[in-house]
PDB file of N, CA and C in Angstrom:
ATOM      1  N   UNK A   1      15.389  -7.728  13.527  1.00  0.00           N
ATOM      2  CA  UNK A   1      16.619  -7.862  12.772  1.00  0.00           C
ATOM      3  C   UNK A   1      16.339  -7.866  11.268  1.00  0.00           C
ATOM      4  N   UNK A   2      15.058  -8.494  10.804  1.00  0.00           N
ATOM      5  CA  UNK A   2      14.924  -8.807   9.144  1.00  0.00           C
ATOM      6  C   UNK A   2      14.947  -7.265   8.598  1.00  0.00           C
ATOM      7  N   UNK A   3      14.197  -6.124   9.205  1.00  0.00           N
ATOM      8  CA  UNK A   3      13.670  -5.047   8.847  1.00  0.00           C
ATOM      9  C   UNK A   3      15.494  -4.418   8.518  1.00  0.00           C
ATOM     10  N   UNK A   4      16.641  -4.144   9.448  1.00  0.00           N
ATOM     11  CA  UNK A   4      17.601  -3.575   9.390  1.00  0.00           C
ATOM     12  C   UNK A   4      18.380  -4.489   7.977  1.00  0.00           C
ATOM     13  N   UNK A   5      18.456  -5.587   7.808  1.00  0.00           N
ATOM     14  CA  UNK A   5      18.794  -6.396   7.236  1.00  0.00           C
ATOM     15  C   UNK A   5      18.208  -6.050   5.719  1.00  0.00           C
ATOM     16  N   UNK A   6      17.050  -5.923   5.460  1.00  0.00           N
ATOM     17  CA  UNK A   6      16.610  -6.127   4.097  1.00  0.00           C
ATOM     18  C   UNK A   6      16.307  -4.566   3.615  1.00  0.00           C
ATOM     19  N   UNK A   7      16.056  -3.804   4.825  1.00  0.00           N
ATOM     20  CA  UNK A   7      15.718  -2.627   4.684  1.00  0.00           C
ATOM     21  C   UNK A   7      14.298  -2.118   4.289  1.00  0.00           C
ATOM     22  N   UNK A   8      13.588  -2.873   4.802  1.00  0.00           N
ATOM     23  CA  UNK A   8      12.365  -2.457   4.946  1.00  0.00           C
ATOM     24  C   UNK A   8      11.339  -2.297   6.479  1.00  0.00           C
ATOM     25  N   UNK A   9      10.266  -1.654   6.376  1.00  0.00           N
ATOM     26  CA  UNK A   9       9.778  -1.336   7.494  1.00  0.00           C
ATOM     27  C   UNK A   9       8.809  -1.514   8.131  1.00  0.00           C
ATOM     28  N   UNK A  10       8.624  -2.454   8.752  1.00  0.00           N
ATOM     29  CA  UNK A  10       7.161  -3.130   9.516  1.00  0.00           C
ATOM     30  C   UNK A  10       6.000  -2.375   9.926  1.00  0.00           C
ATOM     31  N   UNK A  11       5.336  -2.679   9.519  1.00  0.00           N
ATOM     32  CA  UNK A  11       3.794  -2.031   9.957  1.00  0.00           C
ATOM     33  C   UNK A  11       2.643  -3.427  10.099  1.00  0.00           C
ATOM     34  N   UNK A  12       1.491  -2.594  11.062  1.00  0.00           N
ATOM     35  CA  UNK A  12       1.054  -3.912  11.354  1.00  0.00           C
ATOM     36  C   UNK A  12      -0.745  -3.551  10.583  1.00  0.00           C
ATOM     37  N   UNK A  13      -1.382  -4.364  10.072  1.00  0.00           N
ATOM     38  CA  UNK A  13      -2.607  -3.636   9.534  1.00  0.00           C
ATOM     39  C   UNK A  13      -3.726  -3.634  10.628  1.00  0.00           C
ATOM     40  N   UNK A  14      -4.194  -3.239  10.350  1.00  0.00           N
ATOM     41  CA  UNK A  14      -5.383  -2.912  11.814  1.00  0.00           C
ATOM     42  C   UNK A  14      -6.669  -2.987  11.089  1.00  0.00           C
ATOM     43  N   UNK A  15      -7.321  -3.124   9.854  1.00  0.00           N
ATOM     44  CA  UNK A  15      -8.094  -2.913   9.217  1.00  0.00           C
ATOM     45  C   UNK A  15      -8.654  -4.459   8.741  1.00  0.00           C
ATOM     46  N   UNK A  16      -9.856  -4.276   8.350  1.00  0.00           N
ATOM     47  CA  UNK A  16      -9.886  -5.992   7.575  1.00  0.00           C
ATOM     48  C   UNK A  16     -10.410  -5.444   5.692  1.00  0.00           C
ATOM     49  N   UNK A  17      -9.382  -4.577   5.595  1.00  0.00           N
ATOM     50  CA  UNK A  17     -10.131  -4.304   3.986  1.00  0.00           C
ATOM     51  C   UNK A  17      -9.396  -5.070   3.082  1.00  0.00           C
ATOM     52  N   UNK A  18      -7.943  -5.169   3.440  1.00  0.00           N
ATOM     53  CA  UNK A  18      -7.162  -6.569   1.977  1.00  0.00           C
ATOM     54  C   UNK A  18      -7.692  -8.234   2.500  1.00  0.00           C
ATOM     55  N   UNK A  19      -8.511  -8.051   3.612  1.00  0.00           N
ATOM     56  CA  UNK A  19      -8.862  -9.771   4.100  1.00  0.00           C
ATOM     57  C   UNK A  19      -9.243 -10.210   2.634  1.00  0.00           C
ATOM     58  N   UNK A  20      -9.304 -11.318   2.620  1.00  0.00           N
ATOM     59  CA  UNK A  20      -8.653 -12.508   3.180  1.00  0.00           C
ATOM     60  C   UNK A  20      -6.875 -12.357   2.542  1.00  0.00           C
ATOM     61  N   UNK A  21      -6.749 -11.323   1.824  1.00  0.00           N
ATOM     62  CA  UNK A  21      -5.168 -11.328   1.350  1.00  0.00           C
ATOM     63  C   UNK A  21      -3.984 -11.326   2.331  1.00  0.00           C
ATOM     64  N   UNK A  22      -4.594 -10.392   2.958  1.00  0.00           N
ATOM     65  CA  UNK A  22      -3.623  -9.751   4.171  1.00  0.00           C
ATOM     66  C   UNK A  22      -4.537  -9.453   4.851  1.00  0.00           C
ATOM     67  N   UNK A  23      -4.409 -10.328   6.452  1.00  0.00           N
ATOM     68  CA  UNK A  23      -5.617 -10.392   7.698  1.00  0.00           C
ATOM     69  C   UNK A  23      -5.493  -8.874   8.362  1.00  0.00           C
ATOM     70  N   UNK A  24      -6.333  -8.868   9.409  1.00  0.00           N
ATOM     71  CA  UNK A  24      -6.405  -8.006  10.311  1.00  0.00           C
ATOM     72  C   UNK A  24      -5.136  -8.447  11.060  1.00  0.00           C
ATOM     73  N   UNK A  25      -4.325  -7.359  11.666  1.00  0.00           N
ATOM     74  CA  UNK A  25      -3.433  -7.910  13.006  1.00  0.00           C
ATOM     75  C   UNK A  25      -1.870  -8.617  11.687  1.00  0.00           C
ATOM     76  N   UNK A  26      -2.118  -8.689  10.646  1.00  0.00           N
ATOM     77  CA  UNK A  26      -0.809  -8.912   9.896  1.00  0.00           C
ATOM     78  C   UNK A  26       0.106  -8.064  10.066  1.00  0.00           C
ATOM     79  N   UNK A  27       1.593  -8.699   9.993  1.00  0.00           N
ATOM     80  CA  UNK A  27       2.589  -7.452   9.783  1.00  0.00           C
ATOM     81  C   UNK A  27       3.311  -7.292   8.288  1.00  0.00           C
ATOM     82  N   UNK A  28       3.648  -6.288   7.852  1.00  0.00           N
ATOM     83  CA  UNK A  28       3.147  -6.205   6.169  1.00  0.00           C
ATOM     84  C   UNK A  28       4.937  -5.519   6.253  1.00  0.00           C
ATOM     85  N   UNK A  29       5.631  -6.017   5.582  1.00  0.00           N
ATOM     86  CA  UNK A  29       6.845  -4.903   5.724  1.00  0.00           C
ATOM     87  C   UNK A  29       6.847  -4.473   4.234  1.00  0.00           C
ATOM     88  N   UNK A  30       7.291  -3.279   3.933  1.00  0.00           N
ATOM     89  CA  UNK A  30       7.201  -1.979   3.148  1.00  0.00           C
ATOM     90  C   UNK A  30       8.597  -1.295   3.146  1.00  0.00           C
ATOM     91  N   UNK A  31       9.021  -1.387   1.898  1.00  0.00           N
ATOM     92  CA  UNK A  31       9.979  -0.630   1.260  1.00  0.00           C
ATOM     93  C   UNK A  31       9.549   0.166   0.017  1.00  0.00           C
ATOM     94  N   UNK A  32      10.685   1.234  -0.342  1.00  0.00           N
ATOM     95  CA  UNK A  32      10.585   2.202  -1.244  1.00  0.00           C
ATOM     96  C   UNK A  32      10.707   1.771  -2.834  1.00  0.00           C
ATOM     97  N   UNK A  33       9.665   1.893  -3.464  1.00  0.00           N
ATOM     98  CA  UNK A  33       9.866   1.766  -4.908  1.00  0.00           C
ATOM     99  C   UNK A  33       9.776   2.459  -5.928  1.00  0.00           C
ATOM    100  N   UNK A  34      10.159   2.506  -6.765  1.00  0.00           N
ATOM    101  CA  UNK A  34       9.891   3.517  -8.249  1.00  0.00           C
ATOM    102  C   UNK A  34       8.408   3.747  -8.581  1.00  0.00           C
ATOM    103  N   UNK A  35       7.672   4.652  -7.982  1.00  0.00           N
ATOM    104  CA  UNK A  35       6.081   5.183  -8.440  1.00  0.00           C
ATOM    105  C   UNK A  35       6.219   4.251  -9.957  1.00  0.00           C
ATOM    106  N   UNK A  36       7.231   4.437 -11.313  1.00  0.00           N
ATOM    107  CA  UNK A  36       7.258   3.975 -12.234  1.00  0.00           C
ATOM    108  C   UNK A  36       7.345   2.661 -11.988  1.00  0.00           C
ATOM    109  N   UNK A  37       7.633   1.821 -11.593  1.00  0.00           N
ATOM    110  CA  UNK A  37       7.605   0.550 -11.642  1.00  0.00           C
ATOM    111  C   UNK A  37       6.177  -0.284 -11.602  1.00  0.00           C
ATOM    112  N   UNK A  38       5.144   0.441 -10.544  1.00  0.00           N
ATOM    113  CA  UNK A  38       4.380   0.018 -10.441  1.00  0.00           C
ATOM    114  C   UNK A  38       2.802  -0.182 -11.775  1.00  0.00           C
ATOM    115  N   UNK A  39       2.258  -1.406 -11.384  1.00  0.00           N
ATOM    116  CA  UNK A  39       1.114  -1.787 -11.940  1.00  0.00           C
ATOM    117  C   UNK A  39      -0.026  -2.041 -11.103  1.00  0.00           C
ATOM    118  N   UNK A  40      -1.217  -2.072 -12.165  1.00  0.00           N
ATOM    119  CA  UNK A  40      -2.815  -2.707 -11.615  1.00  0.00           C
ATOM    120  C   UNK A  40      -2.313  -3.853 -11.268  1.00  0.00           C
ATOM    121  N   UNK A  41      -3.100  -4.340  -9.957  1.00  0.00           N
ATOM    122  CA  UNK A  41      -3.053  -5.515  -9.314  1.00  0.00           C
ATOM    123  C   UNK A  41      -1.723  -5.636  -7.986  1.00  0.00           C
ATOM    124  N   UNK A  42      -0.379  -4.599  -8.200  1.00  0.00           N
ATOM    125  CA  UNK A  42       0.540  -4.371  -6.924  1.00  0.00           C
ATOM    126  C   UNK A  42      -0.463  -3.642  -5.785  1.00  0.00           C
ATOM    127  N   UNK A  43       0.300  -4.378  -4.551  1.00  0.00           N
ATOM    128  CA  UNK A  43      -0.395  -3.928  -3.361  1.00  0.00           C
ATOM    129  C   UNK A  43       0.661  -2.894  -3.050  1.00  0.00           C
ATOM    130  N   UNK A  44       0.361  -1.812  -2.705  1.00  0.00           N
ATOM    131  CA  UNK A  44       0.968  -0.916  -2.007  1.00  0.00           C
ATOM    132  C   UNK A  44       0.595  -0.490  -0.583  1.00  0.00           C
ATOM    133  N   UNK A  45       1.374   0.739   0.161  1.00  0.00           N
ATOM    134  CA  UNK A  45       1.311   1.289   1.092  1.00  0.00           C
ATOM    135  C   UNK A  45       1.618   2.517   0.833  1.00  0.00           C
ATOM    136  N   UNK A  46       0.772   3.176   1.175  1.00  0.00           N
ATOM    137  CA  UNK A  46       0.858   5.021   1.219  1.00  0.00           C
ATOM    138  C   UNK A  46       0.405   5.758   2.591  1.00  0.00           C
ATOM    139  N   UNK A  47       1.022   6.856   2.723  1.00  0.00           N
ATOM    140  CA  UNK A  47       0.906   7.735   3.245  1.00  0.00           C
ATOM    141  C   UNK A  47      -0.155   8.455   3.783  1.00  0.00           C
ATOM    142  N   UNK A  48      -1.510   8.398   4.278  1.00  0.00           N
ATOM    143  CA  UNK A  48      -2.917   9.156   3.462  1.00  0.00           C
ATOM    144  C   UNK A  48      -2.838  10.758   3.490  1.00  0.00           C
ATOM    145  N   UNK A  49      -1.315  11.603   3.956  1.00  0.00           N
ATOM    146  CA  UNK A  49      -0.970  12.965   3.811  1.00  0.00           C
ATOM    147  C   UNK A  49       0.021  13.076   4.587  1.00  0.00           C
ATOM    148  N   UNK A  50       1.162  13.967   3.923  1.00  0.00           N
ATOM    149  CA  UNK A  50       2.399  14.274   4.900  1.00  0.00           C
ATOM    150  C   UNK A  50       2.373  15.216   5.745  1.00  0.00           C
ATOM    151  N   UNK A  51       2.919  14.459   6.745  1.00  0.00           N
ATOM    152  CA  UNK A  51       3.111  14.963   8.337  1.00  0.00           C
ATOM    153  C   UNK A  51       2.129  14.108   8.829  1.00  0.00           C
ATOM    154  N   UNK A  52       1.194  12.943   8.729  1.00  0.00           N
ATOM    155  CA  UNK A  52       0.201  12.386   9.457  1.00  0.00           C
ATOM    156  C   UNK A  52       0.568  10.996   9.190  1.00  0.00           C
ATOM    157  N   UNK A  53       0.728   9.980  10.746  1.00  0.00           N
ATOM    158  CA  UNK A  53       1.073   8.549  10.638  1.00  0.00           C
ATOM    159  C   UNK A  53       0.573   7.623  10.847  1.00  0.00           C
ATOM    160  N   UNK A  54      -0.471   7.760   9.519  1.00  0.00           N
ATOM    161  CA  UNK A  54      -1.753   6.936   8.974  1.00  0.00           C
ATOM    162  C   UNK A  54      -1.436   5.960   7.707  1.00  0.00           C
ATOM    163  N   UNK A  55      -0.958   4.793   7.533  1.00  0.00           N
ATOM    164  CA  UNK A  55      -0.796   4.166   6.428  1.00  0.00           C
ATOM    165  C   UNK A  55      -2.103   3.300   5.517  1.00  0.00           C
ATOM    166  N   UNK A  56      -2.382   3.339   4.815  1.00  0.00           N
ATOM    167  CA  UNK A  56      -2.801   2.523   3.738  1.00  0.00           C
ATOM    168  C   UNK A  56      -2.759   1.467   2.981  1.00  0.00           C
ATOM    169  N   UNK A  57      -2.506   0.285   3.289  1.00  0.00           N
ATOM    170  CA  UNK A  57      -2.290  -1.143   1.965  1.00  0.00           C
ATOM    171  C   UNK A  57      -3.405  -1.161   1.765  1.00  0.00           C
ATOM    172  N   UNK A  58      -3.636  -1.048  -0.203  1.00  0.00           N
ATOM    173  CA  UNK A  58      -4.607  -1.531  -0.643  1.00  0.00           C
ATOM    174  C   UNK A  58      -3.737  -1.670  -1.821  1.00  0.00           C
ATOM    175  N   UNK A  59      -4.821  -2.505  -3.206  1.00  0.00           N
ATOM    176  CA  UNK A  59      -4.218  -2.874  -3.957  1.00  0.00           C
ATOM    177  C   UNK A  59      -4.229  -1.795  -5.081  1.00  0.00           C
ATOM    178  N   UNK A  60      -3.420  -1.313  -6.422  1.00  0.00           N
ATOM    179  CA  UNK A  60      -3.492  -0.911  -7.399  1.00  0.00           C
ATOM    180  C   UNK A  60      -4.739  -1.296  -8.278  1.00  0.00           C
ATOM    181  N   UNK A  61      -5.484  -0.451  -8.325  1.00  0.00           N
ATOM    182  CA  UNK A  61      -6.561  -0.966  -9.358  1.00  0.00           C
ATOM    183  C   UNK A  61      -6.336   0.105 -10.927  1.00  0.00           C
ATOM    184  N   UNK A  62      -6.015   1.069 -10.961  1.00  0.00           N
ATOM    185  CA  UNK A  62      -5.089   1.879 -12.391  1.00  0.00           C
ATOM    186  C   UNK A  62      -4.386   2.886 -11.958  1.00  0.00           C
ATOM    187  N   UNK A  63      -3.612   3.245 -12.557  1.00  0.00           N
ATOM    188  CA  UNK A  63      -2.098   4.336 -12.734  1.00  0.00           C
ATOM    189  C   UNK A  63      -3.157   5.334 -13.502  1.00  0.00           C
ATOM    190  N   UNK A  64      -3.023   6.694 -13.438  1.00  0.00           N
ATOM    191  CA  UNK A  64      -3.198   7.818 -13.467  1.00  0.00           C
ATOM    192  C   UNK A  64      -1.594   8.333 -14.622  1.00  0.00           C
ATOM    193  N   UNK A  65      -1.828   7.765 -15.546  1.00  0.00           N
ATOM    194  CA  UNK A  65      -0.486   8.314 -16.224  1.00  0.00           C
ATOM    195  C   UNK A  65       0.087   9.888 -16.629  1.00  0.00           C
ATOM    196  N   UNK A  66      -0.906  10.765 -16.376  1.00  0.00           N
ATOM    197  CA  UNK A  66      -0.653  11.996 -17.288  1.00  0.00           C
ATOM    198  C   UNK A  66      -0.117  13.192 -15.599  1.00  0.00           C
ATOM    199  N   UNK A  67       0.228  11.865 -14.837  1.00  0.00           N
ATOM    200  CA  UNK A  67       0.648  12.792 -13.410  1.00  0.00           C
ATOM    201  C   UNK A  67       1.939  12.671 -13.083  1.00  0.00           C
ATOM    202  N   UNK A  68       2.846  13.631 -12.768  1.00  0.00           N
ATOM    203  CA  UNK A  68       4.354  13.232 -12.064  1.00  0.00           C
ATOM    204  C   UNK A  68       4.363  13.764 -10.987  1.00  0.00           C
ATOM    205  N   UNK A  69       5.131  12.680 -10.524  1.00  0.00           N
ATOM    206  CA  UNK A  69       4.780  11.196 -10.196  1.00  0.00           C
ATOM    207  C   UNK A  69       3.955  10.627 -11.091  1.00  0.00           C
ATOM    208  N   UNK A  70       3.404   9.717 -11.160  1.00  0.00           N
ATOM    209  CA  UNK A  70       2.342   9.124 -11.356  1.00  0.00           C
ATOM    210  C   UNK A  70       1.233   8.715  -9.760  1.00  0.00           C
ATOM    211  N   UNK A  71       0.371   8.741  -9.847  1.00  0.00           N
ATOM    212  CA  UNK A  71      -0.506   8.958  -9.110  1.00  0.00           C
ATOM    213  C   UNK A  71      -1.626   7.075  -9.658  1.00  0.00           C
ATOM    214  N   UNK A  72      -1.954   6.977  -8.111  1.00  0.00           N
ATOM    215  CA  UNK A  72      -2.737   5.726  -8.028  1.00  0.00           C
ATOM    216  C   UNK A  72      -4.055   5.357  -7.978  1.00  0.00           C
ATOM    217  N   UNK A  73      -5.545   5.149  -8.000  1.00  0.00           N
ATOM    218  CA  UNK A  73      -6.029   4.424  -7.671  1.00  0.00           C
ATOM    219  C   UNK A  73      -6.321   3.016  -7.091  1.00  0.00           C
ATOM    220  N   UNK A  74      -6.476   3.072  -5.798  1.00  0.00           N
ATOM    221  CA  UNK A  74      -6.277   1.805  -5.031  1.00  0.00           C
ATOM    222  C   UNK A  74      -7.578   1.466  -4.611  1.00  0.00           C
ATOM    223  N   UNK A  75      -7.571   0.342  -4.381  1.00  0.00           N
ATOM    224  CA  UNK A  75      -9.077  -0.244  -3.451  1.00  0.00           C
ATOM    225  C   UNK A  75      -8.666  -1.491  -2.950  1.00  0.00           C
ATOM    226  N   UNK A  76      -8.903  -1.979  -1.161  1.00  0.00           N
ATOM    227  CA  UNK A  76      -8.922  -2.786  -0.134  1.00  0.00           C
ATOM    228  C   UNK A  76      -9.593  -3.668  -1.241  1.00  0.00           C
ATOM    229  N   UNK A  77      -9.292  -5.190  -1.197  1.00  0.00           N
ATOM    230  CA  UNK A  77      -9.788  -6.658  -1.595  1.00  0.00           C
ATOM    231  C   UNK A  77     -10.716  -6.430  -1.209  1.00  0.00           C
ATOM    232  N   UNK A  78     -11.189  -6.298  -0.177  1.00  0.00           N
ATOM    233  CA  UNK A  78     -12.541  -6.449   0.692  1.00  0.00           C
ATOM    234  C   UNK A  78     -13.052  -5.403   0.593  1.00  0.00           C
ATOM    235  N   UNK A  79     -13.153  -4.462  -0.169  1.00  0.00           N
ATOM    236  CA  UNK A  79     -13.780  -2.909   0.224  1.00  0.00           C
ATOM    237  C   UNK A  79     -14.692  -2.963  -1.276  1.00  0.00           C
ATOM    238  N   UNK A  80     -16.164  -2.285  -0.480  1.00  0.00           N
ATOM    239  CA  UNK A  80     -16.615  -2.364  -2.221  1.00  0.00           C
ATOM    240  C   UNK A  80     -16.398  -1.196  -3.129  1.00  0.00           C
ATOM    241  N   UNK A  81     -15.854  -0.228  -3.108  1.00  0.00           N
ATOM    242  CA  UNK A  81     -15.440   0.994  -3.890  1.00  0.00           C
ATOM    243  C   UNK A  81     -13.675   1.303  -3.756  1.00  0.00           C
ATOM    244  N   UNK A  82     -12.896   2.121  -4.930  1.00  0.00           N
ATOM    245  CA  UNK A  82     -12.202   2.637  -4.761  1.00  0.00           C
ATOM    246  C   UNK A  82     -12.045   3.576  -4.048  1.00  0.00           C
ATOM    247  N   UNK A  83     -10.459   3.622  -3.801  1.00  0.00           N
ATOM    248  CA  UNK A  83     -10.176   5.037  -2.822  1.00  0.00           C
ATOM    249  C   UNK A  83      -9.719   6.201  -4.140  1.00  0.00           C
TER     250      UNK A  83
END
């Protein structure tokens, strides 16, 4: 009911790369935001290519400004390199 209600969309993480932020087996709900809105340090969820239903939470580590959209660099809490 919360998901129809607030309008966002449950996913569950399967990974342990945001541990200890967000566990393995968490459910993370995800709505749509302004690419512009975002900063270093927001956790997001992406896509990893369209048409494939593979998601991503990791955190913002810098904005890519000279891209439209703007475009992200992210890296898992727990992961030792960026994506």
């Amino acid at each position: 009911v919360v998901p129809r209600v607030t309008g966002t969309i449950p996913l569950t993480v399967y990974t342990g790369s945001m541990e200890p932020t967000i566990a393995t087996g968490a459910v993370v709900l995800i709505e749509p935001v302004d690419p512009s809105t975002l900063v270093p340090g927001d956790v997001i969820t992406y896509q990893v290519a369209p048409d494939v239903d593979e998601y991503i939470t990791h955190r913002i580590v810098s904005v890519q400004p000279d891209t439209s959209p703007p475009s992200f660099v992210t890296k898992g809490d727990n992961n030792d390199g960026a994506d």
